[in-house]
Protein backbone atom coordinates (compact mmCIF):
# COMPACT_ATOMS: atom_id res chain seq x y z
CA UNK A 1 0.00 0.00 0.00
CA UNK A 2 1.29 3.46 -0.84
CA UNK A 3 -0.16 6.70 1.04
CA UNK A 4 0.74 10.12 0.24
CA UNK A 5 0.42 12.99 2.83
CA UNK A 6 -3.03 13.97 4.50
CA UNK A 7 -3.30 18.07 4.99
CA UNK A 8 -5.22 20.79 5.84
CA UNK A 9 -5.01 23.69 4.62
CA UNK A 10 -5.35 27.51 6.03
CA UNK A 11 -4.41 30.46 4.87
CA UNK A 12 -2.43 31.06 7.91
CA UNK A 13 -1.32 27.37 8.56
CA UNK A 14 -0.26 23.95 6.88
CA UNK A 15 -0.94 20.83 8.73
CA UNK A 16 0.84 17.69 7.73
CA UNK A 17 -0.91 14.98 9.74
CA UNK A 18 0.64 11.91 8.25
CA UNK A 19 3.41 10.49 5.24
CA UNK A 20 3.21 6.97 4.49
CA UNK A 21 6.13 5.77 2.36
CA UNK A 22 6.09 2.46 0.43
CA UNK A 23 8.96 0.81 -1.52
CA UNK A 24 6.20 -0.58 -3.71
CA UNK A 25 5.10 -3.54 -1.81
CA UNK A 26 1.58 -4.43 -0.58
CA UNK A 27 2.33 -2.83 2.51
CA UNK A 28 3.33 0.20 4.06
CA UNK A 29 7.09 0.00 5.12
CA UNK A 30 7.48 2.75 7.47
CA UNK A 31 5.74 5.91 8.24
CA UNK A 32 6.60 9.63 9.15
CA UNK A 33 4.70 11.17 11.43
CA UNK A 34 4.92 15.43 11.11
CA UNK A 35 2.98 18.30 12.26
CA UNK A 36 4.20 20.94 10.96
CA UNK A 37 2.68 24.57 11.83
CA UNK A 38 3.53 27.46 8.79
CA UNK A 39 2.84 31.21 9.73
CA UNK A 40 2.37 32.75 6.50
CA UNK A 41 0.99 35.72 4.82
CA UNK A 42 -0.45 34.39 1.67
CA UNK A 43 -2.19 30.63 0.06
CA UNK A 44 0.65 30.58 -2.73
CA UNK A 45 3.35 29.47 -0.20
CA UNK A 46 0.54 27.22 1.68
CA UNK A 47 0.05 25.66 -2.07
CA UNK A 48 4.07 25.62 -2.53
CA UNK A 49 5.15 24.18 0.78
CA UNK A 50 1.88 21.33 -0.47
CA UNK A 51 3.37 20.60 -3.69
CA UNK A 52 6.92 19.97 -1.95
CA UNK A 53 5.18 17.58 1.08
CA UNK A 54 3.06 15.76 -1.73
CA UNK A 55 6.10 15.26 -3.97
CA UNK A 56 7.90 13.92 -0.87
CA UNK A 57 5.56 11.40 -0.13
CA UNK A 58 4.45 10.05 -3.30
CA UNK A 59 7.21 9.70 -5.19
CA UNK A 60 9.20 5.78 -5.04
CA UNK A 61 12.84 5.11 -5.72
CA UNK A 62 13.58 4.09 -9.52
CA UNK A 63 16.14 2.10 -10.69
CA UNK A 64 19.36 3.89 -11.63
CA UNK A 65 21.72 3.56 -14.82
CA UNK A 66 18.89 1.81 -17.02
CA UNK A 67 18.57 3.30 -20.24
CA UNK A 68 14.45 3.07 -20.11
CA UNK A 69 14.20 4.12 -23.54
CA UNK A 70 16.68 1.46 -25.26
CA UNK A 71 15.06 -0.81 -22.60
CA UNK A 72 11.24 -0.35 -23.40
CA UNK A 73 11.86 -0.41 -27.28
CA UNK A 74 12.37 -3.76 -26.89
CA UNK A 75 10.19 -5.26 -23.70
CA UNK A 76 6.80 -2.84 -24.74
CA UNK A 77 6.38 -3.42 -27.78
CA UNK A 78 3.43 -5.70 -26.76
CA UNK A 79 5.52 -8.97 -27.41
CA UNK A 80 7.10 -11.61 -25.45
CA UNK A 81 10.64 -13.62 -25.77
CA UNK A 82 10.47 -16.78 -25.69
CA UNK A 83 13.65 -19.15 -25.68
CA UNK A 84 13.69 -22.85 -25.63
CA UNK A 85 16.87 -25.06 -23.92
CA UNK A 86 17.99 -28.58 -23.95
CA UNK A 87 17.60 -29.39 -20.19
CA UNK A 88 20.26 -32.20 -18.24
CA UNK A 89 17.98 -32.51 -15.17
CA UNK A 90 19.06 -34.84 -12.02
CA UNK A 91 16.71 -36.71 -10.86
CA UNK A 92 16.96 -39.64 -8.08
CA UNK A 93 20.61 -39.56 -8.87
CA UNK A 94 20.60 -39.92 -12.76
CA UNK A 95 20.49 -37.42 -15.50
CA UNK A 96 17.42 -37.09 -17.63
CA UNK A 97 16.96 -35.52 -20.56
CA UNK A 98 14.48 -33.01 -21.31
CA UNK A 99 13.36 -29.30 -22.41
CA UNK A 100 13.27 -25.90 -20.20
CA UNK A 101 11.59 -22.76 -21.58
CA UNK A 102 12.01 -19.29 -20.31
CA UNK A 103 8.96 -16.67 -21.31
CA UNK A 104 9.64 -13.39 -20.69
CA UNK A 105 7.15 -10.43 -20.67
CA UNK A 106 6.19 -7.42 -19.39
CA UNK A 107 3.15 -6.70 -17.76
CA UNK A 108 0.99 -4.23 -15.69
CA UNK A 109 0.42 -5.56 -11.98
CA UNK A 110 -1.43 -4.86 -8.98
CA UNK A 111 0.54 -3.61 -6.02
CA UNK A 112 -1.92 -4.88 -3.61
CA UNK A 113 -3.24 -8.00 -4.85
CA UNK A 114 0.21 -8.93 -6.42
CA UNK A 115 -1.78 -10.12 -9.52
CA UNK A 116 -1.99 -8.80 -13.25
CA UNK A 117 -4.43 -6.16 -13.58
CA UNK A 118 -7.60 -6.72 -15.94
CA UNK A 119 -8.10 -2.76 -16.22
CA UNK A 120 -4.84 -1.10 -15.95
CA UNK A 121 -5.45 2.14 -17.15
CA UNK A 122 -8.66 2.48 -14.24
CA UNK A 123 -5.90 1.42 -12.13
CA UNK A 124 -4.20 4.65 -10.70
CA UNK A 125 -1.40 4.26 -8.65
CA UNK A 126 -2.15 0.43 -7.41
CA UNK A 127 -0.41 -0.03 -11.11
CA UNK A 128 3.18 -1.08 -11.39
CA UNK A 129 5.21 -2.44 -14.16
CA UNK A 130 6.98 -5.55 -13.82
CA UNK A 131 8.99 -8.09 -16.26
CA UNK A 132 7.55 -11.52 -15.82
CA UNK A 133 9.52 -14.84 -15.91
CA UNK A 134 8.14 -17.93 -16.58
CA UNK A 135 10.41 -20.78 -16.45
CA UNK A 136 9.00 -24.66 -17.31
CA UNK A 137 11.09 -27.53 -17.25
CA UNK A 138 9.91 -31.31 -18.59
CA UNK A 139 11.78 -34.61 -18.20
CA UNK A 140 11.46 -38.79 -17.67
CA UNK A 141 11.78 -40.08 -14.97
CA UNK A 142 11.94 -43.90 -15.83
CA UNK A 143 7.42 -44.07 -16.41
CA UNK A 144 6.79 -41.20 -15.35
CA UNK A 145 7.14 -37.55 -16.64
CA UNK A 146 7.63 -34.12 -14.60
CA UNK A 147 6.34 -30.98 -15.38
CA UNK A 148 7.81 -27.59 -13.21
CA UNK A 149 7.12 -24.32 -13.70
CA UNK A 150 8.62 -20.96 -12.12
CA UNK A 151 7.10 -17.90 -12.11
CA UNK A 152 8.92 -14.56 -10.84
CA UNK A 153 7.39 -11.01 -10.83
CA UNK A 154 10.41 -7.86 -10.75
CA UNK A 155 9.54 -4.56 -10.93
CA UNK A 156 10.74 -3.13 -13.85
CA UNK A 157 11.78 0.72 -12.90
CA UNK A 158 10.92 1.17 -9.50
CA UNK A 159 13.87 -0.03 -7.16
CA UNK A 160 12.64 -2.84 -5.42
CA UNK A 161 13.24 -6.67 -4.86
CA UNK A 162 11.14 -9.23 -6.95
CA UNK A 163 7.15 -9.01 -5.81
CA UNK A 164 5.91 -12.21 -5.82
CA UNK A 165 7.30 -16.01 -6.87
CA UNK A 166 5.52 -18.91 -7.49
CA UNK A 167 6.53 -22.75 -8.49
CA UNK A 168 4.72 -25.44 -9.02
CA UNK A 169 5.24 -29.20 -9.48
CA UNK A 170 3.42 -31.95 -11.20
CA UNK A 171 4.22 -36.17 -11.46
CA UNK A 172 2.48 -38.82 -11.10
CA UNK A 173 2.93 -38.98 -7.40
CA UNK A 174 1.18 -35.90 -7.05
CA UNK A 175 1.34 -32.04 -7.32
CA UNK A 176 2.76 -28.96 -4.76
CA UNK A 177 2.74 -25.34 -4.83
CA UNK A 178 4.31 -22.74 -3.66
CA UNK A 179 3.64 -18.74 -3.29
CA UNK A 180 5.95 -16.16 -1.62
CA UNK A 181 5.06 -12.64 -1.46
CA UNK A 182 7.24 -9.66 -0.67
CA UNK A 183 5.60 -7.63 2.41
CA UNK A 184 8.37 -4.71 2.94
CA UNK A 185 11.79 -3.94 2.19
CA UNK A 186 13.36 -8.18 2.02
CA UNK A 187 11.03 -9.24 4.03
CA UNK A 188 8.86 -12.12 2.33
CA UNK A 189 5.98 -14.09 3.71
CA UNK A 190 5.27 -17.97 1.81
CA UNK A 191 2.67 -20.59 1.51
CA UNK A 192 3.71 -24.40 0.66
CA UNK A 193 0.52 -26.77 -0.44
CA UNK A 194 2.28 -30.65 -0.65
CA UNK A 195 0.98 -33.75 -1.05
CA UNK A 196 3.80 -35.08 1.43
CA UNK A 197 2.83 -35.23 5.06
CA UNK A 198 5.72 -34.30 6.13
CA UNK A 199 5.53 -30.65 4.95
CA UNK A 200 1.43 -30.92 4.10
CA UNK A 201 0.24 -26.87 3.96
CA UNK A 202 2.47 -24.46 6.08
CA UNK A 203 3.19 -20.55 5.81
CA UNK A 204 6.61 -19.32 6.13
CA UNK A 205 8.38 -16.48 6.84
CA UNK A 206 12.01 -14.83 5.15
CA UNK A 207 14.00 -12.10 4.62
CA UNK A 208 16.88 -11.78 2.73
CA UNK A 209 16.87 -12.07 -1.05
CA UNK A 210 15.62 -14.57 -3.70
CA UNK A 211 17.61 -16.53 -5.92
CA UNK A 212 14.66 -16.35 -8.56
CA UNK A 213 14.80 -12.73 -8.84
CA UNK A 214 18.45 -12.86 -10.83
CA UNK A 215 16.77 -13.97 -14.21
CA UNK A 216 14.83 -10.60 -14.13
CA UNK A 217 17.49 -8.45 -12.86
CA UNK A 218 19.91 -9.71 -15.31
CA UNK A 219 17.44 -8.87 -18.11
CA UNK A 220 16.61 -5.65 -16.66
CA UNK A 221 20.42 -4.48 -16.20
CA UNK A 222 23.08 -7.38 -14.47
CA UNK A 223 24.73 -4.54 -12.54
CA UNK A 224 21.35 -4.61 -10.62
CA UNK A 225 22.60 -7.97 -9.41
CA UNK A 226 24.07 -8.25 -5.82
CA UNK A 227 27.36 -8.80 -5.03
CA UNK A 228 29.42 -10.22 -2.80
CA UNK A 229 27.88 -11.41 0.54
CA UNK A 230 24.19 -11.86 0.32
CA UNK A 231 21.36 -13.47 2.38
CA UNK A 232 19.26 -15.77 -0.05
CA UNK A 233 16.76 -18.14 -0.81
CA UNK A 234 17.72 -20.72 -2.83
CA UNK A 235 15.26 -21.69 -6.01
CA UNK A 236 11.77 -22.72 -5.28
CA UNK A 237 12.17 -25.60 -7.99
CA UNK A 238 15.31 -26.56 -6.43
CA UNK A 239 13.46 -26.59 -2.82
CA UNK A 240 11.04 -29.05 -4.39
CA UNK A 241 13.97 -31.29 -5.61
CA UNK A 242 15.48 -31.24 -2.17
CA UNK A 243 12.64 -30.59 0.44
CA UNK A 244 14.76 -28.18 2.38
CA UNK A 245 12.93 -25.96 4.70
CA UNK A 246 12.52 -22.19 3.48
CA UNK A 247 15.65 -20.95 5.39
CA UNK A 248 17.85 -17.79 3.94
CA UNK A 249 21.35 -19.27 3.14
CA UNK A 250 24.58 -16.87 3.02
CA UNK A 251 25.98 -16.71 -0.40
CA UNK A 252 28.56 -15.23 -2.82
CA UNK A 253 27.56 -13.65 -5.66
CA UNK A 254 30.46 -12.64 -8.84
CA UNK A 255 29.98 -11.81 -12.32
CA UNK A 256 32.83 -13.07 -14.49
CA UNK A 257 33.40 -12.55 -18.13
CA UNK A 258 33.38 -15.76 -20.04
CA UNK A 259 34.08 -14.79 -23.81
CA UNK A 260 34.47 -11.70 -25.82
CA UNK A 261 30.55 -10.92 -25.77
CA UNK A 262 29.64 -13.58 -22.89
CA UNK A 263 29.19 -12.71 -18.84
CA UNK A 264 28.67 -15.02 -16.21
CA UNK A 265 26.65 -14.76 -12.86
CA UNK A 266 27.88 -17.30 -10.31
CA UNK A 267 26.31 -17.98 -7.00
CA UNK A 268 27.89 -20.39 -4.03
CA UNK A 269 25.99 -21.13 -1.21
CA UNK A 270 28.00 -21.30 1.86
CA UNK A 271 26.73 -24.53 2.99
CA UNK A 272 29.12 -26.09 -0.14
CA UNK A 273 25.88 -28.09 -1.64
CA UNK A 274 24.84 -25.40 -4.53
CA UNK A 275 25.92 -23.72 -7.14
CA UNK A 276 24.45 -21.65 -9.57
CA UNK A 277 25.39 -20.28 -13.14
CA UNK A 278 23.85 -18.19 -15.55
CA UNK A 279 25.31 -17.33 -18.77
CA UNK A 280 23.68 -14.27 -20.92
CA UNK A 281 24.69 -11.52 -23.43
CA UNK A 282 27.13 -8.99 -22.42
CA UNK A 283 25.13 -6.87 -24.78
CA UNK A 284 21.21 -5.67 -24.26
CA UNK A 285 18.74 -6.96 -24.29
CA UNK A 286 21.61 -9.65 -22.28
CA UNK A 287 19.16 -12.92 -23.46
CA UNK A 288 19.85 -15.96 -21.17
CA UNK A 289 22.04 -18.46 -23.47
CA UNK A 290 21.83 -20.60 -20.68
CA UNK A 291 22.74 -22.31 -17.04
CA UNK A 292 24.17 -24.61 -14.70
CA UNK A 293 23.21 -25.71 -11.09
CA UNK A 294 25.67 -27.85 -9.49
CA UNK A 295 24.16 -29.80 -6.22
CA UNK A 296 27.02 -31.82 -4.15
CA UNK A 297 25.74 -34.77 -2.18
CA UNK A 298 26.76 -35.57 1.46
CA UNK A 299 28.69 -38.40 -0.20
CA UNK A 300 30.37 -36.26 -1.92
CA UNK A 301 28.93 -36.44 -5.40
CA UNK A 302 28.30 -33.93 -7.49
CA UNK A 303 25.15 -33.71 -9.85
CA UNK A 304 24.95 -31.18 -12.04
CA UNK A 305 21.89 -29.87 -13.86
CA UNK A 306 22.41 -27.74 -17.15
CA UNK A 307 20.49 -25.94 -20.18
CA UNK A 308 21.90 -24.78 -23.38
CA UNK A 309 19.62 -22.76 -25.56
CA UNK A 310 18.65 -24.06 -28.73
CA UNK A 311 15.61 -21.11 -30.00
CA UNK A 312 14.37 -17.64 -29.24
CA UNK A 313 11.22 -16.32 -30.86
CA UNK A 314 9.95 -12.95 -30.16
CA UNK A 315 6.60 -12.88 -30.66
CA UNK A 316 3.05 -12.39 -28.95
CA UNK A 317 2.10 -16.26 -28.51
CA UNK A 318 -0.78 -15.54 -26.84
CA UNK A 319 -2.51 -14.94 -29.84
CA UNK A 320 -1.23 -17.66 -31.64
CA UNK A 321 -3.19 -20.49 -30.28
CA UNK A 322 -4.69 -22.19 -33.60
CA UNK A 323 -4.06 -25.59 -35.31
CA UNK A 324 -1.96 -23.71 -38.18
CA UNK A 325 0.34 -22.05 -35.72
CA UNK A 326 1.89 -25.09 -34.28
CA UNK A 327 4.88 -24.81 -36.59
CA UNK A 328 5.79 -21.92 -34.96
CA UNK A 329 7.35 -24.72 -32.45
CA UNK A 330 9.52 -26.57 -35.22
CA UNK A 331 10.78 -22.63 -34.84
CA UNK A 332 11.60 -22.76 -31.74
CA UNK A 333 12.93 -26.58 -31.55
CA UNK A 334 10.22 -27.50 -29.08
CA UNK A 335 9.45 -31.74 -28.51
């Protein structure tokens, strides 16, 4: 929720009863309380020293050093990019073979509800942009197939952590879901539905940062990604792989060049059992070529889990959902 200041006006006096300042999260993250009392002569300072309070409280951090208009030639041009990846997933200790997609889009979304808005332009200020990542994976598992999907929400010029995440899991053992929510600042609030006792339907809560969030932030700008020491959550696709509680881990974060026109974001988790690699674009609009998550067993073992792009296809796919459009998949390489 976002409040901006509540005054009365006199001719002789300004009365600033509250500021409530948001970082663009559903709820407020911390309030200024003023009363100010202005002797003056005339209502054009009362209406001056106004605009100033009212400018001061309704105005929310934006993202520095992001060329917006480079950056929204490409992501609003009502469109989405979609890339396709041959996916290496282990699984119950072998690898499988399989396909990951990563849709990404832009969209208008609801700062309270945390959901996309049907009416955006009757939304006022409950509107906020954000790029949308939608990450499915699909592999064998001997009989059986899997089906995971990712979902991360990052606002796109406003300053402020990923709003919402949300992964879900399908086999023929069952399905799970989670949901985590940003509530202020790094703090994040979660909901786990399982089909395992042992976990069953809990709420959780976190603060730090969340490993999810990098895909955005790299396609928004990678200096926006954190450095060095940093509180995180690991992936909520690889907490359904490992069934670890929702716990903040310390990491290191670098970004290392890899080739002439290649970078590299590398996370290690201090516990020694994860790491993460992402390799994208030096250049904008920095597309994800692809990744690698490296999971070391207690035994010692090391599994590692890794995509390489093989199609990108820019294009509004939500309007190309008839029989004759199907080849647009033979496009993109798709099973």
């Amino acid at each position: 929720m976002h409040t901006c200041s509540i005054l009365t006006l006199w001719p002789s006096e300004i009365k600033v009863v509250g500021i409530g300042l948001s970082n663009g999260s559903s709820e407020v993250n911390w309030f200024i309380f003023i009363k100010l009392y202005l002797k003056v002569s005339h209502m054009k300072t009362c209406i001056a020293v106004f605009l100033i309070f009212l400018g001061f409280a309704c105005n929310r951090p934006q993202r520095e050093n992001v060329d917006f208009k480079e950056w929204g030639d490409y992501w609003f041009q009502g469109k989405a990019e979609i890339n396709s990846y041959k996916l290496t997933q282990y699984r119950y200790g072998e690898a499988r073979e399989g396909e990951a997609v990563l849709i990404f889009v832009t969209e208008d979304f609801s700062r309270k509800k945390h959901l996309k808005l049907d009416a955006p332009n009757e939304a006022g200020r409950d509107k906020i942009s954000v790029l949308k990542m939608n990450q499915t994976r699909t592999f064998v598992t001997g009989i059986y197939p899997y089906h995971m999907m990712l979902s991360a929400f990052t606002p796109t010029k406003e300053a402020s952590q990923g709003l919402k995440f949300t992964a879900s899991s399908q086999e023929w053992c069952g399905q799970s879901f989670t949901q985590v929510n940003l509530k202020s600042g790094n703090d994040y609030k979660g909901e786990l539905f399982s089909y395992f006792e042992k976990e069953g339907e809990k709420s959780f809560s976190i603060e730090g940062f969340m490993e999810d969030d990098l895909w955005n932030l790299i396609r928004i700008n990678p200096n926006l990604v954190p450095k060095g020491s940093v509180m995180m959550l690991p992936s909520l696709i690889y907490q359904r792989f490992s069934h670890r509680d929702f716990i903040a881990e310390e990491v290191f974060i670098r970004t290392l060049d890899i080739s002439e026109n290649r970078s590299q974001v590398e996370v290690t988790y201090s516990s020694g059992n994860r790491v993460l690699k992402i390799n994208y674009e030096k250049e904008f609009p920095y597309q994800i070529l692809g990744w690698q998550e490296e999971h070391t067993n207690k035994n010692g073992e090391k599994e590692v889990t890794k995509a390489e792009r093989k199609g990108i296809k820019v294009i509004d796919y939500w309007n190309r959902n008839a029989g004759e459009d199907e080849f647009l998949r033979d496009e993109l390489k798709l099973d």
